[in-house]
PDB file of N, CA and C in Angstrom:
ATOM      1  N   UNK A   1      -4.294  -6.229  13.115  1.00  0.00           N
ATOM      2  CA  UNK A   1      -4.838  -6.762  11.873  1.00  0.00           C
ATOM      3  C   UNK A   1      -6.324  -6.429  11.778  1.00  0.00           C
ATOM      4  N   UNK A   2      -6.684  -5.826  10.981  1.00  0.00           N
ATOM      5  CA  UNK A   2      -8.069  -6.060  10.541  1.00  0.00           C
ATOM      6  C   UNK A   2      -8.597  -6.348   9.081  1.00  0.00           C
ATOM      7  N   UNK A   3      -9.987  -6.840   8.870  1.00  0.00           N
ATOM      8  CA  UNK A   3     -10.290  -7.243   7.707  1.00  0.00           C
ATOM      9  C   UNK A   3     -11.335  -6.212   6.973  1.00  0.00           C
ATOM     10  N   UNK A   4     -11.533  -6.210   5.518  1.00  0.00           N
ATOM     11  CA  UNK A   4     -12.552  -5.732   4.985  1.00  0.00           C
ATOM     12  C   UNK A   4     -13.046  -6.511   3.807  1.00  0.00           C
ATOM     13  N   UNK A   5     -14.330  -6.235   3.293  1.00  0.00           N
ATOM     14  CA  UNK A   5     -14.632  -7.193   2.119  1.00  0.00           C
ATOM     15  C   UNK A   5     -14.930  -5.658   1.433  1.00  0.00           C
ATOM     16  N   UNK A   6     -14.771  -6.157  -0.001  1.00  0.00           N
ATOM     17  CA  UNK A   6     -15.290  -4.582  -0.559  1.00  0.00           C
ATOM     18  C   UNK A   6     -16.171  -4.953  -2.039  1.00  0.00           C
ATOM     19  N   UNK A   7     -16.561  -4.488  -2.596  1.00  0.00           N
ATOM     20  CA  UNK A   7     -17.452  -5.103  -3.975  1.00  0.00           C
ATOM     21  C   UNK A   7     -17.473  -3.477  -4.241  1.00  0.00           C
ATOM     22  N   UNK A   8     -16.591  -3.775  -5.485  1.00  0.00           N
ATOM     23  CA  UNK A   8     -16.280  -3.109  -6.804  1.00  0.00           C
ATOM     24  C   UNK A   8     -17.195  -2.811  -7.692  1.00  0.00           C
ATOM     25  N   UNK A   9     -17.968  -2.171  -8.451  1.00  0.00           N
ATOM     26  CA  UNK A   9     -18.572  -1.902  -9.624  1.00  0.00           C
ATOM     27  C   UNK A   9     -18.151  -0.839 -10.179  1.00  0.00           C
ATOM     28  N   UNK A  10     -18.649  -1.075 -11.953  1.00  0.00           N
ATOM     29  CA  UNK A  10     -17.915  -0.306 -12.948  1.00  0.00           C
ATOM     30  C   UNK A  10     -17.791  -1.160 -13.990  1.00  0.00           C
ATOM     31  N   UNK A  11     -16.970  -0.530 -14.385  1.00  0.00           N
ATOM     32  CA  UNK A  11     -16.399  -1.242 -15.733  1.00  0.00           C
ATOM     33  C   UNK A  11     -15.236  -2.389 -15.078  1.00  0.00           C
ATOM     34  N   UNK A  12     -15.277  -3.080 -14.330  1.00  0.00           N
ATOM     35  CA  UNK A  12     -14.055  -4.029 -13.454  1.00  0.00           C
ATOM     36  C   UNK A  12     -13.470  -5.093 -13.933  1.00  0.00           C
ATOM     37  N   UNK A  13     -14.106  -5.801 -15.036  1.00  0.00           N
ATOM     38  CA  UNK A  13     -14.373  -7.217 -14.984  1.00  0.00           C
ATOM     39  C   UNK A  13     -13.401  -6.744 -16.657  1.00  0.00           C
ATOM     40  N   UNK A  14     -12.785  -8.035 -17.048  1.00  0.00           N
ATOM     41  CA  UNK A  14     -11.990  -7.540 -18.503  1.00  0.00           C
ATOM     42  C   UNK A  14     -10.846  -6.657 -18.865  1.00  0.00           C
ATOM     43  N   UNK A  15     -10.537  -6.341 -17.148  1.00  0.00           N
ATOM     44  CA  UNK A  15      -9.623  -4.719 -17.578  1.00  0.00           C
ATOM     45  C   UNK A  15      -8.311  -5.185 -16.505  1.00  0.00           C
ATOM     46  N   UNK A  16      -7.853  -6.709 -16.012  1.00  0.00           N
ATOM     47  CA  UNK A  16      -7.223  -6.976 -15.503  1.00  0.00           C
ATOM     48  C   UNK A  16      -7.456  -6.229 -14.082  1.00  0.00           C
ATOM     49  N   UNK A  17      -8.927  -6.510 -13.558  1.00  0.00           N
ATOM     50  CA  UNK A  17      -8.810  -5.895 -12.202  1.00  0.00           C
ATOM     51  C   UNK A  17      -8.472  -7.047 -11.387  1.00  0.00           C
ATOM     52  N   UNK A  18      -8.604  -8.247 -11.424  1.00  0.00           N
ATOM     53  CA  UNK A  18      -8.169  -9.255 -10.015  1.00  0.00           C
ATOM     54  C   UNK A  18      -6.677  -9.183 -10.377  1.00  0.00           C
ATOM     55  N   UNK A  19      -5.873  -9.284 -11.261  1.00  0.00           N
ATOM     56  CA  UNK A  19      -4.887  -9.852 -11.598  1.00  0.00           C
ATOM     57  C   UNK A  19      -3.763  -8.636 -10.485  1.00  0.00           C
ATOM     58  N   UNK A  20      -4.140  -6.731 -11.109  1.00  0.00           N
ATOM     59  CA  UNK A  20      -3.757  -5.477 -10.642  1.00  0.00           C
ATOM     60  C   UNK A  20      -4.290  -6.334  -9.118  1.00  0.00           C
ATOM     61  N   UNK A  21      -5.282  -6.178  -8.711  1.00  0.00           N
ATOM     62  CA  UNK A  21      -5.730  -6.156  -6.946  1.00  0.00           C
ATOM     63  C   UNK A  21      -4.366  -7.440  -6.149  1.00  0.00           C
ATOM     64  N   UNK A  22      -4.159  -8.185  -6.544  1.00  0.00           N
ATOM     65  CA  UNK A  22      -3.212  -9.360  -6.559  1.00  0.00           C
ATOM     66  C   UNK A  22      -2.014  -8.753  -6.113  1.00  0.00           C
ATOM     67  N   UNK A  23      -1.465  -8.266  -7.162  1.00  0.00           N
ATOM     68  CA  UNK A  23      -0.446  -7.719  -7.532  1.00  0.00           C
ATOM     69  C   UNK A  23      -0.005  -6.635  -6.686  1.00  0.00           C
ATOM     70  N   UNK A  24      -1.334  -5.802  -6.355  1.00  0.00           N
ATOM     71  CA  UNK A  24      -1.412  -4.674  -5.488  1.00  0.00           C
ATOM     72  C   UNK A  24      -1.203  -4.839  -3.636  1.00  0.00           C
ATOM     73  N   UNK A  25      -2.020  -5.541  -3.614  1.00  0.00           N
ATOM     74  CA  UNK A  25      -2.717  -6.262  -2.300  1.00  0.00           C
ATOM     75  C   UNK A  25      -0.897  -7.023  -1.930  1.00  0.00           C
ATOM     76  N   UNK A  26      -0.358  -7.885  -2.644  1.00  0.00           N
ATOM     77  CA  UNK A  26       0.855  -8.260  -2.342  1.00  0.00           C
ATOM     78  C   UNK A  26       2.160  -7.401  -2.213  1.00  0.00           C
ATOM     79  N   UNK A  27       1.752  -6.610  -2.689  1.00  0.00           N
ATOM     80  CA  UNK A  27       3.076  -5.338  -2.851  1.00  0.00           C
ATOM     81  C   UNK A  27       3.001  -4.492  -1.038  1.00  0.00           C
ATOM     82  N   UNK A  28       1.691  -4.462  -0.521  1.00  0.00           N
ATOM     83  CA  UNK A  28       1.102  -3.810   0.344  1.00  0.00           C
ATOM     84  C   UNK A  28       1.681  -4.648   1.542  1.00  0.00           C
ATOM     85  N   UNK A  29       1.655  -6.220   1.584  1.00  0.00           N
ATOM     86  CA  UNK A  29       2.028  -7.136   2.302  1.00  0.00           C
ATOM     87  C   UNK A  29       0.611  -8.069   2.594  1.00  0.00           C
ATOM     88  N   UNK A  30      -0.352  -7.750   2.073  1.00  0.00           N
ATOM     89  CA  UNK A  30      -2.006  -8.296   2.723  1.00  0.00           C
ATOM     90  C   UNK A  30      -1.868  -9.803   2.368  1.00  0.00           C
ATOM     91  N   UNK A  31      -3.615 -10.217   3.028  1.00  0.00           N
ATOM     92  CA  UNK A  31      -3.621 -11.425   2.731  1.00  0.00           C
ATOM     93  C   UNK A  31      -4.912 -11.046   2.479  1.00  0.00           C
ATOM     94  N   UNK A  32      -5.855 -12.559   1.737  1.00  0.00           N
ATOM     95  CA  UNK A  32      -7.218 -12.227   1.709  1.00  0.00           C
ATOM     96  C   UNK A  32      -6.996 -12.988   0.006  1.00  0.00           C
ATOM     97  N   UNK A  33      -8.139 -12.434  -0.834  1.00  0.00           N
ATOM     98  CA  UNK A  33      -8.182 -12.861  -2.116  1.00  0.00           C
ATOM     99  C   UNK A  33      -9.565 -12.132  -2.758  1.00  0.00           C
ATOM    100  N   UNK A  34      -9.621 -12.307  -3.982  1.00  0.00           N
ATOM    101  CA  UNK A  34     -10.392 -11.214  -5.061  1.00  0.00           C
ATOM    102  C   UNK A  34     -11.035 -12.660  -6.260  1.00  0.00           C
ATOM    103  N   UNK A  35     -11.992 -11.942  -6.320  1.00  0.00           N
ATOM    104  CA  UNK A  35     -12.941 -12.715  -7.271  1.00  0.00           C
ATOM    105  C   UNK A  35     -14.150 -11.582  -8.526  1.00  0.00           C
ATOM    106  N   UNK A  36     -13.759 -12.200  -9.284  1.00  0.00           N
ATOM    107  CA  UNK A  36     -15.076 -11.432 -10.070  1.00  0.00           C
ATOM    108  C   UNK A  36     -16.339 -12.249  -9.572  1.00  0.00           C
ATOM    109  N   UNK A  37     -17.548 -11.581  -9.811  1.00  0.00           N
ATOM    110  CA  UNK A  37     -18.659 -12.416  -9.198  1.00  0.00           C
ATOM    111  C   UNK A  37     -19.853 -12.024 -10.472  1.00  0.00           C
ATOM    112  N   UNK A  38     -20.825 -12.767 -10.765  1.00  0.00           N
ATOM    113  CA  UNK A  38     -21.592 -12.763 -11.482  1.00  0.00           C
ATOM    114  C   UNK A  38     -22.529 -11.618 -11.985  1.00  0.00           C
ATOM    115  N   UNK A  39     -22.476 -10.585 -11.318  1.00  0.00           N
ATOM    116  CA  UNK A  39     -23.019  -9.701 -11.453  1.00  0.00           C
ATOM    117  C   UNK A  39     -22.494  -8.262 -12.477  1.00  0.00           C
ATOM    118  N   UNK A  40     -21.248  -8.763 -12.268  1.00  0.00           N
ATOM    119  CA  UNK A  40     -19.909  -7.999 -13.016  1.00  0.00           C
ATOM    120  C   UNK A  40     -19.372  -7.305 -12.271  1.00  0.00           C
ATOM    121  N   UNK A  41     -19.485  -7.390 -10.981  1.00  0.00           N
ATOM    122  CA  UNK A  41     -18.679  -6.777 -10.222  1.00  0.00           C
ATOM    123  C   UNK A  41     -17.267  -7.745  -9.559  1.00  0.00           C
ATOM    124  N   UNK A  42     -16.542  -6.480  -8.692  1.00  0.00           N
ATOM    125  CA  UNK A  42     -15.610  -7.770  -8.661  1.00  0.00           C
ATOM    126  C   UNK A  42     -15.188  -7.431  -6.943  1.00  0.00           C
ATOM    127  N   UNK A  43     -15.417  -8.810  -6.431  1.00  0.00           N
ATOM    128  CA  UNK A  43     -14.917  -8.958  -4.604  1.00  0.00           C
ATOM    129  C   UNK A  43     -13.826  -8.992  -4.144  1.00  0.00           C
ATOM    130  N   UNK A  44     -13.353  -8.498  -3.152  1.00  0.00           N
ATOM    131  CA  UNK A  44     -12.171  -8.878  -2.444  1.00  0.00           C
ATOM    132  C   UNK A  44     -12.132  -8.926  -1.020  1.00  0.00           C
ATOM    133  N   UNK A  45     -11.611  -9.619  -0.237  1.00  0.00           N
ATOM    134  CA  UNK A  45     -11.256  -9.483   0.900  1.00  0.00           C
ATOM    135  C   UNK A  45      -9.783  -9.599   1.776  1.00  0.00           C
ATOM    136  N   UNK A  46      -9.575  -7.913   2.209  1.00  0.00           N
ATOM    137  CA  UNK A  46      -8.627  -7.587   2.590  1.00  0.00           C
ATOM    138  C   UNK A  46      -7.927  -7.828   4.133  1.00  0.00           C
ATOM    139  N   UNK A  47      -6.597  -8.059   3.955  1.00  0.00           N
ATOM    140  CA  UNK A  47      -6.527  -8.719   5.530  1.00  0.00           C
ATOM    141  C   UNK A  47      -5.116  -7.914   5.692  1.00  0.00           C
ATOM    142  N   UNK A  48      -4.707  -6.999   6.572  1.00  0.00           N
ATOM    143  CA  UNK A  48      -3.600  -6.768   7.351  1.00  0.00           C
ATOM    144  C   UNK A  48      -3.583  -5.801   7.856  1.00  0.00           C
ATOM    145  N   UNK A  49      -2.366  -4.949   8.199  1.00  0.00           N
ATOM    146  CA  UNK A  49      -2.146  -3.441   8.710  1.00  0.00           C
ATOM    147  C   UNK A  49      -3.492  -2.609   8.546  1.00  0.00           C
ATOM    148  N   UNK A  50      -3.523  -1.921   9.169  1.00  0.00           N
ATOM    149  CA  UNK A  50      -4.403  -1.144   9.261  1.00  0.00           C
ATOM    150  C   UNK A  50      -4.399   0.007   7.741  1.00  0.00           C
ATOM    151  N   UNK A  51      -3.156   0.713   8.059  1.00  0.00           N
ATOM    152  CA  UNK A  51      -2.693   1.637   6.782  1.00  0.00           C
ATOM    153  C   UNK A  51      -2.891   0.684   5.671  1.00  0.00           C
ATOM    154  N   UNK A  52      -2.307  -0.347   5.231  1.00  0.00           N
ATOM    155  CA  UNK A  52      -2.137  -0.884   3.980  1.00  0.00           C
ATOM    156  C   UNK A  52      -3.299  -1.233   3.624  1.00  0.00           C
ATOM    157  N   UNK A  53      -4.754  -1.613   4.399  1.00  0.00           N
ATOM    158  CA  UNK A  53      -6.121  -1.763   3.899  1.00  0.00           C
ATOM    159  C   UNK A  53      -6.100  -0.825   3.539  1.00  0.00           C
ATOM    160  N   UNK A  54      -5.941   0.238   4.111  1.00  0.00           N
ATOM    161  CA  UNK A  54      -6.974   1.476   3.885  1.00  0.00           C
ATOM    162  C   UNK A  54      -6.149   2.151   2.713  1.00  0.00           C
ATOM    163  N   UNK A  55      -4.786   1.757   2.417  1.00  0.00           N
ATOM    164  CA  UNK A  55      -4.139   2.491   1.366  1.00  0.00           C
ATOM    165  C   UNK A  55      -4.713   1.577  -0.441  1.00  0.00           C
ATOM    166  N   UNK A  56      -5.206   0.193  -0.231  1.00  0.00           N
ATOM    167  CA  UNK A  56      -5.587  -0.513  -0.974  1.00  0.00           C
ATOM    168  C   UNK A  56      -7.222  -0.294  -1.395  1.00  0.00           C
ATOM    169  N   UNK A  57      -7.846   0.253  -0.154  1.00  0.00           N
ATOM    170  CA  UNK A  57      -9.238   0.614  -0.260  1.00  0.00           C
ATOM    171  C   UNK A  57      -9.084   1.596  -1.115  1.00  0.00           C
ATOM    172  N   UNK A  58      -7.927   2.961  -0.817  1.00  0.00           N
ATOM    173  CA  UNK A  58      -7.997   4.304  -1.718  1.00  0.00           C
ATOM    174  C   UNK A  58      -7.699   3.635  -3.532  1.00  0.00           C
ATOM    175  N   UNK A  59      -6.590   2.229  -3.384  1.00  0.00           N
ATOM    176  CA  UNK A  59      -6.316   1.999  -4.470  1.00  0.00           C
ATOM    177  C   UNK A  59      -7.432   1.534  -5.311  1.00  0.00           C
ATOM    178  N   UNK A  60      -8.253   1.035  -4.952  1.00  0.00           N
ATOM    179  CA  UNK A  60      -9.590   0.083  -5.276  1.00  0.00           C
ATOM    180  C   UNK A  60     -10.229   1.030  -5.943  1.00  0.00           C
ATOM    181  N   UNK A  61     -10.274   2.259  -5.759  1.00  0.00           N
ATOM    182  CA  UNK A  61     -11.295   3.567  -6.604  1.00  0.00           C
ATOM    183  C   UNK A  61     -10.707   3.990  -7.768  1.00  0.00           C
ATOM    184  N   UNK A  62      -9.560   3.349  -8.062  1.00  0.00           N
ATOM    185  CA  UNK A  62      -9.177   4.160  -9.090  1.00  0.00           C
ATOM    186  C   UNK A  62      -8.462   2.666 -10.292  1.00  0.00           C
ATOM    187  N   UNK A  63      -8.170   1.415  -9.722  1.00  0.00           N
ATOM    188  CA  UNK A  63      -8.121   0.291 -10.152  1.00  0.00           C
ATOM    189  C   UNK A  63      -6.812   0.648 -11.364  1.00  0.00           C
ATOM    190  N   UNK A  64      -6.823  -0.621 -12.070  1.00  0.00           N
ATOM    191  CA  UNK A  64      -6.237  -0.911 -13.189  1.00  0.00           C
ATOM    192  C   UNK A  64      -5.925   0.274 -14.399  1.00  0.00           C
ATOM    193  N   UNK A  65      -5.508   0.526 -15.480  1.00  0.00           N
ATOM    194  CA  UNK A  65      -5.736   1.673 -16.401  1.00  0.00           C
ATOM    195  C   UNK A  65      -7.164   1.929 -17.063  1.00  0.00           C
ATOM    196  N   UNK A  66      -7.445   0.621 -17.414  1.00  0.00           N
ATOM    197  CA  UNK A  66      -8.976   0.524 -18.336  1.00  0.00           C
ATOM    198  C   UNK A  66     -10.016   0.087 -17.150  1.00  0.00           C
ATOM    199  N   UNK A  67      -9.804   0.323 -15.977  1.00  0.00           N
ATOM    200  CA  UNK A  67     -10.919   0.216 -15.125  1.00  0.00           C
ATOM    201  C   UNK A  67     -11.646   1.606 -15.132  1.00  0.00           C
ATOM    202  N   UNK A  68     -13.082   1.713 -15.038  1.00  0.00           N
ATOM    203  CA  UNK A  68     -13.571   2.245 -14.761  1.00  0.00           C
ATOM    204  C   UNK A  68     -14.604   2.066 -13.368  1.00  0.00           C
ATOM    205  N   UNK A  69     -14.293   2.465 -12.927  1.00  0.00           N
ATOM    206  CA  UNK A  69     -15.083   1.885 -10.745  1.00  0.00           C
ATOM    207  C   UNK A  69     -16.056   3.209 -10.352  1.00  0.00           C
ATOM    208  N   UNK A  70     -17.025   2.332 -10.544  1.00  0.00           N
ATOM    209  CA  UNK A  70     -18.430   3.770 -10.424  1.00  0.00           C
ATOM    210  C   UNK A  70     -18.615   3.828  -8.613  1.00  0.00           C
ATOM    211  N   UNK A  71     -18.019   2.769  -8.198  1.00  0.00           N
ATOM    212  CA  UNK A  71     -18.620   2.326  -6.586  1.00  0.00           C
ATOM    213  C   UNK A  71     -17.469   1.924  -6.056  1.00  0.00           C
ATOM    214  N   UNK A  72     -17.156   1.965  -4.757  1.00  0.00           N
ATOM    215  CA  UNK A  72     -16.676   0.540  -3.904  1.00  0.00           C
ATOM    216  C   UNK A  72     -17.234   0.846  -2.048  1.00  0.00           C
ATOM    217  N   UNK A  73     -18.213  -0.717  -2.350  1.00  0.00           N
ATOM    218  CA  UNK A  73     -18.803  -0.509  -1.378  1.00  0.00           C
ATOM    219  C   UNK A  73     -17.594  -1.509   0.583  1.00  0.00           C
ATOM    220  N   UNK A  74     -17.602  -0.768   1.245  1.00  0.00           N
ATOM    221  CA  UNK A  74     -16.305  -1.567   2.214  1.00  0.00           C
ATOM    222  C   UNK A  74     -17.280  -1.690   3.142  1.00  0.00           C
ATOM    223  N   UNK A  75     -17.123  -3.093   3.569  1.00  0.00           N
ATOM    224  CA  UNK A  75     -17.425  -3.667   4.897  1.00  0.00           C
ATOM    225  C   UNK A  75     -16.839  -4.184   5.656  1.00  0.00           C
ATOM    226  N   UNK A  76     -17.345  -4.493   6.566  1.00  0.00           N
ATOM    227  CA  UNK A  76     -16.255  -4.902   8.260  1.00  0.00           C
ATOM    228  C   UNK A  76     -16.299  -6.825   7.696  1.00  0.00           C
ATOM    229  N   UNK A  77     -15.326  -7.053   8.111  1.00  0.00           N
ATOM    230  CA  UNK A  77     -14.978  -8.234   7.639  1.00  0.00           C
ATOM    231  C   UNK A  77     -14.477  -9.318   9.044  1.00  0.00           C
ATOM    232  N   UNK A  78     -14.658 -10.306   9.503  1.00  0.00           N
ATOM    233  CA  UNK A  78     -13.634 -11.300   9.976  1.00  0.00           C
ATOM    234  C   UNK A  78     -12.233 -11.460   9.199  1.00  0.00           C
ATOM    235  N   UNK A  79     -11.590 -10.917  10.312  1.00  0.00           N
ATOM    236  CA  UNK A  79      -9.910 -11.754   9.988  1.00  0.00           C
ATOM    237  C   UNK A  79     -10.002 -13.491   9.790  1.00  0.00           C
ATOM    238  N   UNK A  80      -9.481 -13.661   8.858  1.00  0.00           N
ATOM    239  CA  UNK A  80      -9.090 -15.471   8.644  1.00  0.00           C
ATOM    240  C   UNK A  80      -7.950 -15.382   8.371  1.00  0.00           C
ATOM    241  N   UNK A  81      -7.070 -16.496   8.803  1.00  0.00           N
ATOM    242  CA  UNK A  81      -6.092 -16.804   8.529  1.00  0.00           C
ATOM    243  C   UNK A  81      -5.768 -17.240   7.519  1.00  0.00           C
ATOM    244  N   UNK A  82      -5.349 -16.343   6.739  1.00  0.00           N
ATOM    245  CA  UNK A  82      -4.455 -16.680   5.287  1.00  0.00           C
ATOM    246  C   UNK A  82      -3.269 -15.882   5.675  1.00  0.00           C
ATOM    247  N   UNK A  83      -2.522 -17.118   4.431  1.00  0.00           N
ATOM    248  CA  UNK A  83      -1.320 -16.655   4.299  1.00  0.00           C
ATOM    249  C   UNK A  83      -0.705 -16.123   2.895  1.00  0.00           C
ATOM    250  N   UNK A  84      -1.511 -15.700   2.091  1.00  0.00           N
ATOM    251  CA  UNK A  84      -1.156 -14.973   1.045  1.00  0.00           C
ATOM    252  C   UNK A  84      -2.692 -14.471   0.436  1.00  0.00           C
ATOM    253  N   UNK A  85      -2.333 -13.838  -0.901  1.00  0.00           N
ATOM    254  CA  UNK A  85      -3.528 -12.857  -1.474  1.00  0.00           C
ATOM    255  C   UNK A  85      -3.958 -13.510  -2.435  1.00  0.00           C
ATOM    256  N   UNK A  86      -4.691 -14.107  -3.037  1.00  0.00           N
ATOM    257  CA  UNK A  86      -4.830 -14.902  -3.632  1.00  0.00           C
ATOM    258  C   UNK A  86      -6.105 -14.576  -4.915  1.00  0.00           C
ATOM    259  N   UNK A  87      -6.294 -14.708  -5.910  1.00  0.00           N
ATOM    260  CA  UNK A  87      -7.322 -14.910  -6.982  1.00  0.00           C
ATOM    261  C   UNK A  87      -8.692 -16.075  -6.849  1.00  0.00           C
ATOM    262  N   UNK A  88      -9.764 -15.250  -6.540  1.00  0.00           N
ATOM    263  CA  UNK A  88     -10.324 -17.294  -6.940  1.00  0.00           C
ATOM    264  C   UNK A  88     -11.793 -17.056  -7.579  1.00  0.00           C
ATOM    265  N   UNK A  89     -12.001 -17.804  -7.861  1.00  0.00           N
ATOM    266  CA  UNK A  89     -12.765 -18.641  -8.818  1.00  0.00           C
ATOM    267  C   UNK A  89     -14.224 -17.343  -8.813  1.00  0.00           C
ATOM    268  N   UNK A  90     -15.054 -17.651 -10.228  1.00  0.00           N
ATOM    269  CA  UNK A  90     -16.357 -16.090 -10.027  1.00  0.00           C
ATOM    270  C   UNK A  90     -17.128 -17.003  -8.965  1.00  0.00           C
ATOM    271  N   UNK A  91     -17.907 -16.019  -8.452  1.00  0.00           N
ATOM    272  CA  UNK A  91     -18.699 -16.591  -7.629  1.00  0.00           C
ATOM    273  C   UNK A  91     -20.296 -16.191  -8.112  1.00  0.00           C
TER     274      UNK A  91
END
């Protein structure tokens, strides 16, 4: 298991990017959860397989249909124990 946090910029926010990352991130098997954050970018933190981060990281660059993602910046993250992928609140 390993973790990553990643922060999104672009056009992210309005174009159903947490709802797609959710959706995505669960299809993959992950855990972790996604937030838009005040800046207009939008966070997530990824938790499982090794491949399925990194296949979700490739997904993260190219996002939703009406996303446009100028960036995604990935960092080393702590594993936490969750048990699903979850949406939450802007930060």
């Amino acid at each position: 298991m390993i973790a990553k946090r990643l922060v999104i910029t672009g056009k992210v926010q309005r174009v159903w990017f947490r709802d797609w990352t959710v959706v995505t991130a669960q299809a993959l098997g992950l855990t972790g959860w996604v937030r838009n954050r005040r800046d207009g970018s939008v966070e997530a933190l990824l938790i499982g397989d090794p491949e399925a981060v990194t296949h979700m990281i490739h997904a993260c660059h190219e996002g939703p249909p009406h996303a446009e993602v100028s960036a995604v910046d990935v960092r080393e993250a702590e594993v936490e124990a969750l048990s699903t992928f979850d949406r939450r609140p802007t930060a």
